[in-house]
Protein backbone atom coordinates (compact mmCIF):
# COMPACT_ATOMS: atom_id res chain seq x y z
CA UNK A 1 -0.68 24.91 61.37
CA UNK A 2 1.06 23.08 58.49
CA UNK A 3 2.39 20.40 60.40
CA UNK A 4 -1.56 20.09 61.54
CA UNK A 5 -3.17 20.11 57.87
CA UNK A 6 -0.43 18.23 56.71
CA UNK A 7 -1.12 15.23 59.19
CA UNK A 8 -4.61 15.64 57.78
CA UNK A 9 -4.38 15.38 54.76
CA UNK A 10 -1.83 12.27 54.15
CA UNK A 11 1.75 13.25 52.56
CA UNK A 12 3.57 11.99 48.99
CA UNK A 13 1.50 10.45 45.87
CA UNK A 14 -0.72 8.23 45.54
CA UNK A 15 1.50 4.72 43.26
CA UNK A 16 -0.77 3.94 40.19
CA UNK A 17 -0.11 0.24 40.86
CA UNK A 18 -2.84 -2.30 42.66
CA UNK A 19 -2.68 -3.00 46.45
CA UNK A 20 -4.30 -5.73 47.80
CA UNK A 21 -8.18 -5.70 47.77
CA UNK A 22 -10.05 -6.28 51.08
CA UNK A 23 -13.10 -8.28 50.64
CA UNK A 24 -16.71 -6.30 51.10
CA UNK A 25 -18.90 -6.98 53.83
CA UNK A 26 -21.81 -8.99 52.49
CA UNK A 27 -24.84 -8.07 51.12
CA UNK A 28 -26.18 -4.87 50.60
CA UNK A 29 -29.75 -5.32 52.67
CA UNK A 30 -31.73 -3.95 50.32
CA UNK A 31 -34.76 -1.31 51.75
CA UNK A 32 -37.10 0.88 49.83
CA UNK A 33 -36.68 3.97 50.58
CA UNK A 34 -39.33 6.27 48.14
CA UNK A 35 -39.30 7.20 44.64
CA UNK A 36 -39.42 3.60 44.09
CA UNK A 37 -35.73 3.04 44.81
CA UNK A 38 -34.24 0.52 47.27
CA UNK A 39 -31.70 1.53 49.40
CA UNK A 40 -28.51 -0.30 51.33
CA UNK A 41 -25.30 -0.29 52.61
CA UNK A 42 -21.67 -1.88 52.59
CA UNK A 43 -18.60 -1.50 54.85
CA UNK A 44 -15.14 -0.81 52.94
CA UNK A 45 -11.65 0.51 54.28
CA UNK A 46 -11.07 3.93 54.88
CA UNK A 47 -7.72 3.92 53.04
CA UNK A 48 -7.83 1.28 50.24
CA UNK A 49 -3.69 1.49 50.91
CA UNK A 50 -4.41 -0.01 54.14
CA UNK A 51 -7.71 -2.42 53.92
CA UNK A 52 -7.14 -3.62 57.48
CA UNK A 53 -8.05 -0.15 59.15
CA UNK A 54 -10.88 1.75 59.97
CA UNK A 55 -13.64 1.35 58.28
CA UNK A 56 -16.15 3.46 56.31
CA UNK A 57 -20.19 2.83 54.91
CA UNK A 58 -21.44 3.81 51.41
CA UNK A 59 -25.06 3.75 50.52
CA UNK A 60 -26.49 2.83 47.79
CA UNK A 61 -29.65 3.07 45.76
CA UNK A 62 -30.88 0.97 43.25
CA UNK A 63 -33.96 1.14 40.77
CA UNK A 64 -34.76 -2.98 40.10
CA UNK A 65 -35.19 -4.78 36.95
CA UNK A 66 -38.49 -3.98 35.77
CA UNK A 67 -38.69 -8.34 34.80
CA UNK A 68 -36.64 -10.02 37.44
CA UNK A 69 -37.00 -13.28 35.16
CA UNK A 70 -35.39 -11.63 32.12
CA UNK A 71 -32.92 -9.36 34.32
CA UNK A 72 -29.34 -9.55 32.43
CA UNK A 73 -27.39 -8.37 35.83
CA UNK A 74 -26.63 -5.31 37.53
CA UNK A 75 -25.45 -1.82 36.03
CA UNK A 76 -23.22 0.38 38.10
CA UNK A 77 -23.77 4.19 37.67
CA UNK A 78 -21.76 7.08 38.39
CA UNK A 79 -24.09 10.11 36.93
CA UNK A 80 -20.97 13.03 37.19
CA UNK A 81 -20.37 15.25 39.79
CA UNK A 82 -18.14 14.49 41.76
CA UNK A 83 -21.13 14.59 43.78
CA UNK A 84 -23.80 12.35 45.56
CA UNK A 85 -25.39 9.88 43.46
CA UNK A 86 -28.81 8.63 45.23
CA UNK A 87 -30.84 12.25 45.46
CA UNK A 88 -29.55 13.12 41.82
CA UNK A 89 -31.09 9.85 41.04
CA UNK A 90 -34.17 10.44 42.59
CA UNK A 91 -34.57 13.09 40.15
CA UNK A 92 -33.79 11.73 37.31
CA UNK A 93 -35.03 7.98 37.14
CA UNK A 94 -37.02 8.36 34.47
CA UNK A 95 -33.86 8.80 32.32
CA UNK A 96 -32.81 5.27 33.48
CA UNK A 97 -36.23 3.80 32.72
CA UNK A 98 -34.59 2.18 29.05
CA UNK A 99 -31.59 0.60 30.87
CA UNK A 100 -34.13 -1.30 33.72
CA UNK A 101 -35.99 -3.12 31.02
CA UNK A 102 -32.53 -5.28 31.30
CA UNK A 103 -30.46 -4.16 34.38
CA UNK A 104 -30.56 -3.27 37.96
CA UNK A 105 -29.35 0.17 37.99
CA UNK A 106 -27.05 1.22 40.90
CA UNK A 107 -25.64 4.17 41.84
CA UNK A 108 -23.72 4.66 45.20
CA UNK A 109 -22.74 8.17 46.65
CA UNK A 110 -18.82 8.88 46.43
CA UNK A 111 -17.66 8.10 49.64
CA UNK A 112 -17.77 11.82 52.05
CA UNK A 113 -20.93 12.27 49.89
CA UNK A 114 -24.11 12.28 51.97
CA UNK A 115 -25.03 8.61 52.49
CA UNK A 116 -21.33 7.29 52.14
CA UNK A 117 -20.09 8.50 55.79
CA UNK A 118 -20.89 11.65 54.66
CA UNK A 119 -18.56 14.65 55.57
CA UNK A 120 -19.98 18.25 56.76
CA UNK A 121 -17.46 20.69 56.03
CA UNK A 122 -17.64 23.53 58.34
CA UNK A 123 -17.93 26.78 56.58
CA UNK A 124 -19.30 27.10 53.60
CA UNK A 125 -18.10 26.73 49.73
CA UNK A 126 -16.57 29.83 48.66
CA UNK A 127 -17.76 31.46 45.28
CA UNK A 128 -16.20 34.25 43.72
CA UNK A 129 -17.31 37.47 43.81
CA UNK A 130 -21.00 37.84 41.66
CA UNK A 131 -19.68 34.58 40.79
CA UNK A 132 -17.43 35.72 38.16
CA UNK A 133 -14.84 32.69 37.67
CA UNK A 134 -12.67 34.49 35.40
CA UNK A 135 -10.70 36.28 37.85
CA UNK A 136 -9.56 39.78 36.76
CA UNK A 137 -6.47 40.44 38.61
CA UNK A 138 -4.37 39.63 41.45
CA UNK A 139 -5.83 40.98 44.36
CA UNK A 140 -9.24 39.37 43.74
CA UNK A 141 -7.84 35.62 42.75
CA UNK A 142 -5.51 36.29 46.03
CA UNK A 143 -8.54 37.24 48.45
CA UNK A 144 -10.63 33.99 46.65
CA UNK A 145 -7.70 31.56 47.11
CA UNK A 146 -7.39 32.89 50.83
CA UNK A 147 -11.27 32.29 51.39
CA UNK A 148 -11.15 28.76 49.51
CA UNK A 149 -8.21 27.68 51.74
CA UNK A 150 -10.25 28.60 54.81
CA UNK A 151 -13.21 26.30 53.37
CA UNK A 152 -10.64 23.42 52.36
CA UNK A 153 -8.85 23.70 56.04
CA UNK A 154 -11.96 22.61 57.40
CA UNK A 155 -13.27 20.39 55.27
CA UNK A 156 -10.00 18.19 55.92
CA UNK A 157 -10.54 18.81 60.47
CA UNK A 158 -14.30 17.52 59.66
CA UNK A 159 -13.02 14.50 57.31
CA UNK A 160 -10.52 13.25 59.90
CA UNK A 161 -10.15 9.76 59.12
CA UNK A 162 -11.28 10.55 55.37
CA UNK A 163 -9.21 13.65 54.83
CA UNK A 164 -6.71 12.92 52.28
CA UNK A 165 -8.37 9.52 51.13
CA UNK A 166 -11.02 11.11 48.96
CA UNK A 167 -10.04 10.40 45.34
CA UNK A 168 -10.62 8.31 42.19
CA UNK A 169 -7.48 6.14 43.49
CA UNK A 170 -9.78 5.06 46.52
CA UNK A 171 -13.11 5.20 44.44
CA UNK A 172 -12.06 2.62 42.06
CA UNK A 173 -11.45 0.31 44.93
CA UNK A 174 -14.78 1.02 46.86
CA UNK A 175 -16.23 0.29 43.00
CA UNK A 176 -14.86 -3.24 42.74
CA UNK A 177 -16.08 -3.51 46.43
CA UNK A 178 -19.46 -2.73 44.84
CA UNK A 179 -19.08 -5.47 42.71
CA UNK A 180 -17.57 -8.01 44.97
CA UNK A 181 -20.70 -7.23 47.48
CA UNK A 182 -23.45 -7.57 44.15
CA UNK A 183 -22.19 -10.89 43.73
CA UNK A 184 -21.07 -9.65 39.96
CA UNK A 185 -18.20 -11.55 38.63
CA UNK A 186 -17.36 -8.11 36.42
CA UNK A 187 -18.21 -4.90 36.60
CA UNK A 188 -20.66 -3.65 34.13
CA UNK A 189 -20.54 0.30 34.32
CA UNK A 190 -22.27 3.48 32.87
CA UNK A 191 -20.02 6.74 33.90
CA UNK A 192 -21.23 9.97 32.39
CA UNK A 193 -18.84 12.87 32.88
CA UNK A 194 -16.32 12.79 36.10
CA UNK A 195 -17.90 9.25 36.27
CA UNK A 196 -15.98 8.72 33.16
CA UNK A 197 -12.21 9.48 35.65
CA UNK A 198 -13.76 6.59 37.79
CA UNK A 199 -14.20 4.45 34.70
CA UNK A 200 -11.16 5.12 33.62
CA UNK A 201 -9.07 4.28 36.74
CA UNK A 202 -11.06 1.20 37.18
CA UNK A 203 -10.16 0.05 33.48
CA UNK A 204 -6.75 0.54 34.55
CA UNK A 205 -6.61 -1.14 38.32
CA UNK A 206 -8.92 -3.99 36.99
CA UNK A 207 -9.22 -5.03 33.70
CA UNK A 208 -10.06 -8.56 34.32
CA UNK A 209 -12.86 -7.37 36.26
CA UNK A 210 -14.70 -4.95 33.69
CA UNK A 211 -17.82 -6.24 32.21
CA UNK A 212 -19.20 -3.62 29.62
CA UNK A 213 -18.33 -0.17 29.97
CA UNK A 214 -19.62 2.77 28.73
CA UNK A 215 -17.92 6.21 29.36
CA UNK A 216 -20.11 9.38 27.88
CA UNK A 217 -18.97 13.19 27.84
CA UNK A 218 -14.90 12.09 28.90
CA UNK A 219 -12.86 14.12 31.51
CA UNK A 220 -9.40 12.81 30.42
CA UNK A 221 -7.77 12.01 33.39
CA UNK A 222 -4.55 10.95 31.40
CA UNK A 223 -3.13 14.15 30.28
CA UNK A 224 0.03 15.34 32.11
CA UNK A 225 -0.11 18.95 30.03
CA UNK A 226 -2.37 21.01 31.62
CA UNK A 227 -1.94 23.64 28.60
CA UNK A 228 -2.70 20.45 26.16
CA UNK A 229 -5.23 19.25 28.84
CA UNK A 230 -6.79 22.94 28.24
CA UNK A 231 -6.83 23.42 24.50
CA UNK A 232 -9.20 21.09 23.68
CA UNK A 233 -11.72 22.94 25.80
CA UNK A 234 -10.87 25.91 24.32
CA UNK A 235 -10.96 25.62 20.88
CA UNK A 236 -14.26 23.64 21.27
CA UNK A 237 -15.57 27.23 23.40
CA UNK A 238 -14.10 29.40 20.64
CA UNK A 239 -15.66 27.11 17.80
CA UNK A 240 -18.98 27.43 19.72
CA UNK A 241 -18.13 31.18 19.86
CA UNK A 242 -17.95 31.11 15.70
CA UNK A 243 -21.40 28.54 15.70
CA UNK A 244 -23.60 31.22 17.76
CA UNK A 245 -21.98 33.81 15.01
CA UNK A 246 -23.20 31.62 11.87
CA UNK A 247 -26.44 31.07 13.99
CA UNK A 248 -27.23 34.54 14.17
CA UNK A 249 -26.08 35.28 10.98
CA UNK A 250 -28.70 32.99 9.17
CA UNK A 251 -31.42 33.66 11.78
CA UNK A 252 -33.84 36.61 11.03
CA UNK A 253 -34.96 36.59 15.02
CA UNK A 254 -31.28 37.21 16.22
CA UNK A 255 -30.82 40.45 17.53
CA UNK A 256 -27.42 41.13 15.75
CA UNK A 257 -28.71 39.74 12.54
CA UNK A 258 -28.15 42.67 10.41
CA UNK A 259 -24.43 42.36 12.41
CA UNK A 260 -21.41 40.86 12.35
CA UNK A 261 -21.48 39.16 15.44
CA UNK A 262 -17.49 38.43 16.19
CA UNK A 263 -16.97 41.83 15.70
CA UNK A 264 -19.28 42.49 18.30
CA UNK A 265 -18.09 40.26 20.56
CA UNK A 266 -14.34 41.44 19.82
CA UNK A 267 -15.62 45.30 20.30
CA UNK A 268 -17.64 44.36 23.37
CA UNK A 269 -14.77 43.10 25.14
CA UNK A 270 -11.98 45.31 24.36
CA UNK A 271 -14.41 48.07 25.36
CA UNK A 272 -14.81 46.78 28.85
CA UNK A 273 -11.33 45.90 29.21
CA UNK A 274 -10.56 49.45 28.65
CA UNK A 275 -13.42 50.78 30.69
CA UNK A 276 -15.90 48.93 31.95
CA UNK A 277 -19.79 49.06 30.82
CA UNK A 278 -22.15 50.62 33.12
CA UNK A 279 -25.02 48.43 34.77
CA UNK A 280 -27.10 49.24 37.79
CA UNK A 281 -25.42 49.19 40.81
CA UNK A 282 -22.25 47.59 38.91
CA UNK A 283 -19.80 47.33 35.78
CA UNK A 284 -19.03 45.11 34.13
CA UNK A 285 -15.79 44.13 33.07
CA UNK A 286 -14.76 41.71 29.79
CA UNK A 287 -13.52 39.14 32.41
CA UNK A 288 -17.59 39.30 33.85
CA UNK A 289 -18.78 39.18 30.25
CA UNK A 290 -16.53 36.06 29.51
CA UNK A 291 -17.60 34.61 32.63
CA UNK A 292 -21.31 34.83 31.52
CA UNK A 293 -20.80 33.93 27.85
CA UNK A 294 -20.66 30.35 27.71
CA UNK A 295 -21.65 29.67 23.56
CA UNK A 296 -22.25 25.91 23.68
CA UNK A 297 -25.48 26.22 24.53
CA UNK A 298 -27.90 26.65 21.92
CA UNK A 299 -31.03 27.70 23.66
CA UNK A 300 -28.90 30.56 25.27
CA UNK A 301 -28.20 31.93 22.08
CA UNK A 302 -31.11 34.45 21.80
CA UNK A 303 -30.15 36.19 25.18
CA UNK A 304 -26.55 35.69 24.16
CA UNK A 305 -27.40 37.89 21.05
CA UNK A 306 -29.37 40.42 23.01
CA UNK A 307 -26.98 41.01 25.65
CA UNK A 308 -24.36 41.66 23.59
CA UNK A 309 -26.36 44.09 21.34
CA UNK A 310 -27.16 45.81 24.52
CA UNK A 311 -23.71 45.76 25.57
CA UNK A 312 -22.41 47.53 22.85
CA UNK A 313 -24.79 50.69 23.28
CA UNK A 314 -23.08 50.95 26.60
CA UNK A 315 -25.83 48.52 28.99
CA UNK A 316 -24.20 45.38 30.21
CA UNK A 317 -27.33 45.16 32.75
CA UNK A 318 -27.85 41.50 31.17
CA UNK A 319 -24.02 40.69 31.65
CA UNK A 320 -23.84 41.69 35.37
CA UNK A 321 -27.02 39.88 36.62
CA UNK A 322 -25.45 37.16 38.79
CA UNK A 323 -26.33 33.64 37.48
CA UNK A 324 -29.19 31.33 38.85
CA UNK A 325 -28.77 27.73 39.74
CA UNK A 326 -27.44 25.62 42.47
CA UNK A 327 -23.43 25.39 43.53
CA UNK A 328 -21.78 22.23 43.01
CA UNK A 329 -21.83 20.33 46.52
CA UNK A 330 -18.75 21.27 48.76
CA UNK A 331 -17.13 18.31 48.90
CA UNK A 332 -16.74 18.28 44.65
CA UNK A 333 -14.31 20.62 44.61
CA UNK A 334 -11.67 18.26 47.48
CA UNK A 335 -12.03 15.19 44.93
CA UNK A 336 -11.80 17.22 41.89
CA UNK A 337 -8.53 19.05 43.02
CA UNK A 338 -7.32 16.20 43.92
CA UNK A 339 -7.66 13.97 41.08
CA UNK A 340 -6.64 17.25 38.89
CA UNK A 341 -4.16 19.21 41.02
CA UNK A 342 -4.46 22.17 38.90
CA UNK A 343 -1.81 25.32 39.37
CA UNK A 344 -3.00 27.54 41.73
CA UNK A 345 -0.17 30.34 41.64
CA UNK A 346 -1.80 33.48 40.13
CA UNK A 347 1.05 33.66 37.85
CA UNK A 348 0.88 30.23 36.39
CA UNK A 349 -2.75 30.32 35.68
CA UNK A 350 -2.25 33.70 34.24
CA UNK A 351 1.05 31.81 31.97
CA UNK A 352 -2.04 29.43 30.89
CA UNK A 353 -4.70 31.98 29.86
CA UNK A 354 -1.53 34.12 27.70
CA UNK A 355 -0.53 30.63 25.82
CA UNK A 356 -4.34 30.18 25.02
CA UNK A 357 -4.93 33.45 24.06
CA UNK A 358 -2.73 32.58 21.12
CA UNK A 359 -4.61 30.01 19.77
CA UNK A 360 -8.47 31.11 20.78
CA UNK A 361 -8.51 34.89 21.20
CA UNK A 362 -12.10 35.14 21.86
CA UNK A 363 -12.82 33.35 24.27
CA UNK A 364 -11.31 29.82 24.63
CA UNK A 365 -8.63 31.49 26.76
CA UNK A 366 -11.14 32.05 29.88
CA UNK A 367 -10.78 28.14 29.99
CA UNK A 368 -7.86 28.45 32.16
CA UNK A 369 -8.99 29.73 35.04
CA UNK A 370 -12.10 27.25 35.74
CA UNK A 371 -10.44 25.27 37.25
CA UNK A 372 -8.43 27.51 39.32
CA UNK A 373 -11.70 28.74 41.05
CA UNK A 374 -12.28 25.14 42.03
CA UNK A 375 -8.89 24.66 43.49
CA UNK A 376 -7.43 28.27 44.06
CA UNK A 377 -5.74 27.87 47.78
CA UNK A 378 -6.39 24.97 48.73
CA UNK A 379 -4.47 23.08 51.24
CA UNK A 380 -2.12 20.23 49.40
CA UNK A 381 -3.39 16.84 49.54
CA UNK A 382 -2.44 12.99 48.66
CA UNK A 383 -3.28 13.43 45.23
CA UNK A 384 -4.15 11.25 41.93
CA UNK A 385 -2.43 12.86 39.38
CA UNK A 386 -3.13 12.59 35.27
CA UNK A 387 -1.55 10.18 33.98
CA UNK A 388 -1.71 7.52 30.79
CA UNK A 389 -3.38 4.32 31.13
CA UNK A 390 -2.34 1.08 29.50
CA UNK A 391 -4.54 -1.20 30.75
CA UNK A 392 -4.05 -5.10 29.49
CA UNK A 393 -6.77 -7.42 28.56
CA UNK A 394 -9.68 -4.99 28.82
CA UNK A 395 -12.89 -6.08 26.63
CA UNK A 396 -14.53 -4.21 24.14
CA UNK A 397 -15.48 -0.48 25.64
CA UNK A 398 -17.84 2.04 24.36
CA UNK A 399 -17.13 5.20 24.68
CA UNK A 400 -19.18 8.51 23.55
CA UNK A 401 -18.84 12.68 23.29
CA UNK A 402 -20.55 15.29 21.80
CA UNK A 403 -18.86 18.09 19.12
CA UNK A 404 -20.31 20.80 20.69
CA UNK A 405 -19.24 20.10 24.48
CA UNK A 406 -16.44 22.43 25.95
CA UNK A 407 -16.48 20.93 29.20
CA UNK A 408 -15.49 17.79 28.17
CA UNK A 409 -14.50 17.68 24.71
CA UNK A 410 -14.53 15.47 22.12
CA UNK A 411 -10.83 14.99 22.27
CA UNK A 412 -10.50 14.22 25.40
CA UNK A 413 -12.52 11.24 24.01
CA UNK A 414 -10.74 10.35 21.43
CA UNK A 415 -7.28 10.57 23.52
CA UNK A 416 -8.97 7.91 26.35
CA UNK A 417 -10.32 5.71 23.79
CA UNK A 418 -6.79 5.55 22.27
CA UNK A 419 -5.83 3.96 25.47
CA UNK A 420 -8.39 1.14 25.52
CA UNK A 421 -7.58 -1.00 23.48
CA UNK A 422 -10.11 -2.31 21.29
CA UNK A 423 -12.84 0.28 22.21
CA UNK A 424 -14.93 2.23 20.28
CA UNK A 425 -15.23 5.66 19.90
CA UNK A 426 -18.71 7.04 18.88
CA UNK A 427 -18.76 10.99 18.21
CA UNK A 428 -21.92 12.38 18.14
CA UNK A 429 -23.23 15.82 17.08
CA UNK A 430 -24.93 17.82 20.73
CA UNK A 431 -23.11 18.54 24.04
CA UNK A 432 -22.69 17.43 27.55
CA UNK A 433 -23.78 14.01 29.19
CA UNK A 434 -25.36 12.61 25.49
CA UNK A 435 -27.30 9.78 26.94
CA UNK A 436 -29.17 11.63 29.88
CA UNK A 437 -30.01 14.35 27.23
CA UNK A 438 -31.59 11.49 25.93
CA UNK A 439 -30.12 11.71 22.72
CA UNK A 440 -31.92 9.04 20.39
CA UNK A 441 -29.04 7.78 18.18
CA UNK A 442 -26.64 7.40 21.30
CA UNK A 443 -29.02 5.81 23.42
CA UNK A 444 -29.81 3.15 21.03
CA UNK A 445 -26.61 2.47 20.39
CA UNK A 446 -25.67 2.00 24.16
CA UNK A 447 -28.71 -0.17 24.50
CA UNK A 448 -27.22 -2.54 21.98
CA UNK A 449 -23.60 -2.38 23.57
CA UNK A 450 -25.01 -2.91 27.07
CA UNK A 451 -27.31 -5.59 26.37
CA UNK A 452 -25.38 -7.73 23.83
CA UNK A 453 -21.90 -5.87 23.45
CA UNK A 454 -22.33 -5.00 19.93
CA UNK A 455 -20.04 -1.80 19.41
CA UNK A 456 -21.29 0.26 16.76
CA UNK A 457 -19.04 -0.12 12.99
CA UNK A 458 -15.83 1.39 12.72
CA UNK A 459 -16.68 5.27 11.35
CA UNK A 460 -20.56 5.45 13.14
CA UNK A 461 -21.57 8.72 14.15
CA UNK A 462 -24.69 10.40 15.49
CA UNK A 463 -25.98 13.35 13.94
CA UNK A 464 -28.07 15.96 15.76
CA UNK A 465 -30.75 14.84 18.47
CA UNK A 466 -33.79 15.82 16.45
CA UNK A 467 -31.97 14.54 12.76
């Protein structure tokens, strides 16, 4: 069986350096397709490491310049994930309404995402148990890992061809293929979130070729630490942590108002980690509450507040309801694991949570094992590891992250801009994806980058959305 997944998957890492770059097949043939996007297709190399093989199709989508006569080019967009690209935008358009006063906006689906040759894995994504990511002891991360590498087995057998050959290494390529195929002599790019670990490796394969880029809410692919790749995420969690506290502190409607709310919080927890609080038809342990707790998000904070008032009377019904919302599409978790190929030994994730606890007792130290429940088990892979980026001869690049955001903070910003030379860094006070949120100061000041590549003066910030 290992010799099998093994000749699936590809063996030894991915070089950093260039290989040659097959040329795109012409066009795309552009078709409308609904929601008043266009659709098409091009034809790139399965494996950019050998552009003479089989061969692959990615689809694209493409909202036109709203004046053709004043159009300023073509805008690349990768909106996070990793995921597909042209449903997300269907959703979203209006978002990208600004940007096509100026730009044909383009997005194209990772390729094994839907419309790019898409790839059906077999079984289904596993998810932890009431979908509780912080995993409280051996036996449950070891039954998880066993599931996930089940679900990762098969997604390889139904990638064939593909298996192995889905990461930002290849993705950069098929994104100067893009280019090439748009007729675009550089690349002019908006990546928000993991889009931001495909700007980043395109910076660095193609520097010649990069237009204007802007990079919002950064996943710092350069980082070799994973403990220093961690800490920034979980200081910014534990600072949210001590926001919600001040929050509730000043506001009369917060259920612990008349409370110290950190103490709270720190009796809550050790509480269930001694015994855990009754709920109906469960308990809930502090590794559930943790898992549920996520502070960044303002709006949340009123529930936050109640649920932990209720908690400490000895209800954690609010706590052990599992979470709404759809689950990240299967294929993320392949590229993500193997652009980050996280630990996945029970005892090296647990070494990571201990060395954060250190520094962000509250709750900052759950931060280690989100990304083990992406990758927990499964099956190695060629993989694109962290690494830093000197990239020569890059233009001016724009690059943006919000204070509050723990799941890709603001130093993971500063750290990628650090490697660009001459870009600018523009910090803004909010969270994730600051442009999308449509956050006014950031979004004019991307307009003006994009459109002229004016960077906003050394020292700009944004304050608050509604400031």
């Amino acid at each position: 069986m290992r010799k099998i997944i093994a000749a699936l998957l590809g063996a030894g890492l991915l070089a950093t350096g260039t290989v040659p770059v097959a040329s795109a097949e012409p066009g795309p043939s552009w078709q409308d397709c609904g929601d008043g996007l266009q659709c098409g297709q091009i034809e790139v190399p399965v494996d950019w490491a050998d552009p003479g093989g089989g061969r692959i199709e990615l689809g694209l989508a493409r909202l036109p310049a709203q004046d053709p006569a004043n159009r300023k080019g073509t805008l690349l967009v990768n909106i996070g994930g990793p995921a597909q690209q042209i449903s997300v935008l269907r959703g979203s358009k209006a978002a990208f309404a600004d940007l096509t006063r100026w730009f044909d906006v383009v997005v194209s689906d990772p390729r094994g995402f839907e419309a790019s040759s898409g790839v059906q894995c077999p079984d289904p994504m596993p998810m932890p148990e009431n979908a509780q990511w912080v995993f409280p002891d051996r036996a449950t991360y070891d039954a998880y890992a066993a599931e996930n590498r089940r679900f990762g087995t098969g997604c390889a057998e139904a990638a064939g061809p593909l298996a192995g050959r889905l990461n930002t290494w290849q993705v950069a390529r098929d994104m100067d293929a893009i280019r090439t195929a748009l007729g675009e002599a550089e690349l002019n790019y908006y990546g928000n979130s993991y889009g931001t670990v495909f700007g980043q490796a395109y910076a660095e394969f193609f520097p010649d070729r990069v237009g204007r880029m802007y990079l919002d809410s950064v996943m710092d692919h350069t980082n070799r630490s994973w403990l220093g790749w961690l800490l920034p995420r979980a200081k910014t969690m534990e600072a949210n942590l001590e926001r919600f506290a001040e929050w509730c502190a000043a506001e009369p409607g917060c259920a612990l108002h008349d409370r110290n709310a950190l103490e709270v919080w720190d009796e809550v927890l050790a509480r269930a980690e001694r015994d855990p609080i009754p709920a109906p038809g469960a308990t809930a342990r502090a590794a559930l509450i943790v898992s549920r707790a996520n502070p960044g998000y303002e709006g949340r904070w009123p529930e936050l507040a109640t649920s932990l008032l209720e908690a400490h009377a000895g209800d954690a019904t609010r706590f052990a309801r599992t979470p709404s919302g759809g689950m990240d599409p299967a294929l993320s978790r392949i590229m993500f694991c193997a652009d980050f190929p996280y630990p996945t030994e029970y005892d090296e994730v647990k070494a990571l949570e201990t060395a954060l606890r250190s520094r962000t007792p509250r709750i900052g130290w759950a931060t280690a094992w989100q990304m083990s429940y992406h990758c927990a088990g499964l099956p190695g892979t060629v993989s694109f590891r962290p690494h830093p980026i000197r990239p020569q001869g890059l233009p001016p690049i724009l690059v943006a992250s919000g204070e509050y955001d723990s799941t890709t903070p603001p130093q993971d910003a500063r750290r990628v801009t650090a490697q660009l030379e001459g870009a600018r860094y523009l910090p803004a006070k909010g969270a994730h994806a600051l442009y999308l949120s449509g956050h006014p100061c950031v979004r004019d000041r991307v307009h003006r980058y994009l459109t002229s590549g004016e960077l906003p003066p050394e020292g700009t910030a944004c304050g608050a959305a509604s400031s």
